[in-house]
Protein backbone atom coordinates (compact mmCIF):
# COMPACT_ATOMS: atom_id res chain seq x y z
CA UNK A 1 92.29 -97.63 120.73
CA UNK A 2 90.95 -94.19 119.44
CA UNK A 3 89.88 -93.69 115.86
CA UNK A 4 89.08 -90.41 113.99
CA UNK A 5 85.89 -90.64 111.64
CA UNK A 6 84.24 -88.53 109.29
CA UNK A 7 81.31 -89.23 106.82
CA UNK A 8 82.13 -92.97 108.44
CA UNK A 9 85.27 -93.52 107.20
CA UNK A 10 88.26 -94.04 109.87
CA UNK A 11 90.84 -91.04 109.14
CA UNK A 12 93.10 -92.13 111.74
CA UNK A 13 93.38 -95.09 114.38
CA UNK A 14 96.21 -95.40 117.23
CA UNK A 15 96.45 -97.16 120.55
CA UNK A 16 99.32 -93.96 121.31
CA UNK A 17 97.20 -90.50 121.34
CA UNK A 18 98.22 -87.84 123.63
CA UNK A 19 95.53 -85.68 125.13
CA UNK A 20 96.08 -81.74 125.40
CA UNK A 21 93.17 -79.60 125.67
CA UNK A 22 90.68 -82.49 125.62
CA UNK A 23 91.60 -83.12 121.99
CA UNK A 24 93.64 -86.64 121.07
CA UNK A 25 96.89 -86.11 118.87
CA UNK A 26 97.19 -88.78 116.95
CA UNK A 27 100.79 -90.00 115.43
CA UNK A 28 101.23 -89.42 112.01
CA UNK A 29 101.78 -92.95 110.89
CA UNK A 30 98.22 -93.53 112.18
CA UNK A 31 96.77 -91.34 109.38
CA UNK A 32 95.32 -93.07 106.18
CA UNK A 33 97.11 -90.19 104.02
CA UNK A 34 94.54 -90.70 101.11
CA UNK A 35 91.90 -88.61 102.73
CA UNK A 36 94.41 -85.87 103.53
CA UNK A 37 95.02 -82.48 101.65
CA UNK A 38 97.54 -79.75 102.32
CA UNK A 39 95.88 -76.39 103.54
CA UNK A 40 97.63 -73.10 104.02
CA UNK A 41 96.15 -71.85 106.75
CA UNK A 42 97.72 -71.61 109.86
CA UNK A 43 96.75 -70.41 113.58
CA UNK A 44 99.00 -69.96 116.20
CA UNK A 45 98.92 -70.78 119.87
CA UNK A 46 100.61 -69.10 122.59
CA UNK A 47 101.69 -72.44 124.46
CA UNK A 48 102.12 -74.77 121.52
CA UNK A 49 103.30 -72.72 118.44
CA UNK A 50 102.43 -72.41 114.98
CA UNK A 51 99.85 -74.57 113.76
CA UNK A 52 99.22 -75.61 110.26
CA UNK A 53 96.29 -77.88 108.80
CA UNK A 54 94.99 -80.46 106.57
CA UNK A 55 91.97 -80.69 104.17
CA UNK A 56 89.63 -83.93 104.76
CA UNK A 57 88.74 -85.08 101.87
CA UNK A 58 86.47 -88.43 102.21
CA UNK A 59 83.51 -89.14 99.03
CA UNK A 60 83.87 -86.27 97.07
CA UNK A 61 83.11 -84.10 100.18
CA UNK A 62 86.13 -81.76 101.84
CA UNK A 63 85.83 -80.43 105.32
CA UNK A 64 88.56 -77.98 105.16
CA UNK A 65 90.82 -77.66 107.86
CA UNK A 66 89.34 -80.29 109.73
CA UNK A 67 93.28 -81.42 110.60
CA UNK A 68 96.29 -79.68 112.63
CA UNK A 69 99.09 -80.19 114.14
CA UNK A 70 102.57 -78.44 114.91
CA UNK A 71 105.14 -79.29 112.64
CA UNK A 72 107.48 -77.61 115.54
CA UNK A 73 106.75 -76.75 118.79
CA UNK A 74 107.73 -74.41 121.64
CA UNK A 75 109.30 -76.29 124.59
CA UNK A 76 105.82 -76.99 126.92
CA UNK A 77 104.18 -78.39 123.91
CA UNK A 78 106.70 -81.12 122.46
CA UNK A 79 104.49 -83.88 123.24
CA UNK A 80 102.45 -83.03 120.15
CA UNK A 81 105.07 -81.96 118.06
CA UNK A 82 103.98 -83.81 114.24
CA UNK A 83 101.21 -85.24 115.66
CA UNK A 84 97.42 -84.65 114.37
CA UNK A 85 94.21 -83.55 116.35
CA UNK A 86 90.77 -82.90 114.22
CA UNK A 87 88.11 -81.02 114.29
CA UNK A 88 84.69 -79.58 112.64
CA UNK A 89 82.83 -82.73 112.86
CA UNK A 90 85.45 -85.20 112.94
CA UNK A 91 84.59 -87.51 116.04
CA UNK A 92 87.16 -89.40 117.75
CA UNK A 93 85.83 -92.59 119.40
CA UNK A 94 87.77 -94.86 121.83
């Protein structure tokens, strides 16, 4: 089982992550939505595709794009299509 944590509150717990890059994509039913934002900011990979991200919001505290995934993916990368991987001091813990 891995769980996502921030400011000690779970974010996200699955027994199904997929590992790319050394980070765990969670599914997206596995996300307690409350602590989520939309963001607008977007990166894009060469491999995977267009990324886009989520706020954290957890206490009154945000740690902005602390979230992404790929709503759609290029072919290599469909394994993590819709499913999210954190960052910025978000510590996954299995």
């Amino acid at each position: 089982m891995a769980r996502a944590v921030w400011n000690g509150v779970v974010l996200a717990e699955s027994d199904d992550t997929v590992v790319v890059e050394g980070n765990h994509y969670f599914p997206p039913e596995s996300l307690n939505r409350e602590f989520f934002a939309e963001s607008g900011h977007h990166s894009v990979c060469p491999w995977k595709g267009t990324a886009s991200y989520l706020h954290v919001d957890v206490n009154g505290e945000r740690n902005a794009d602390a979230a992404w995934f790929y709503p759609e993916t290029k072919p290599r990368a469909e394994v993590v299509k819709g499913r999210v991987a954190f960052w910025r001091g978000v510590q996954v813990e299995l």
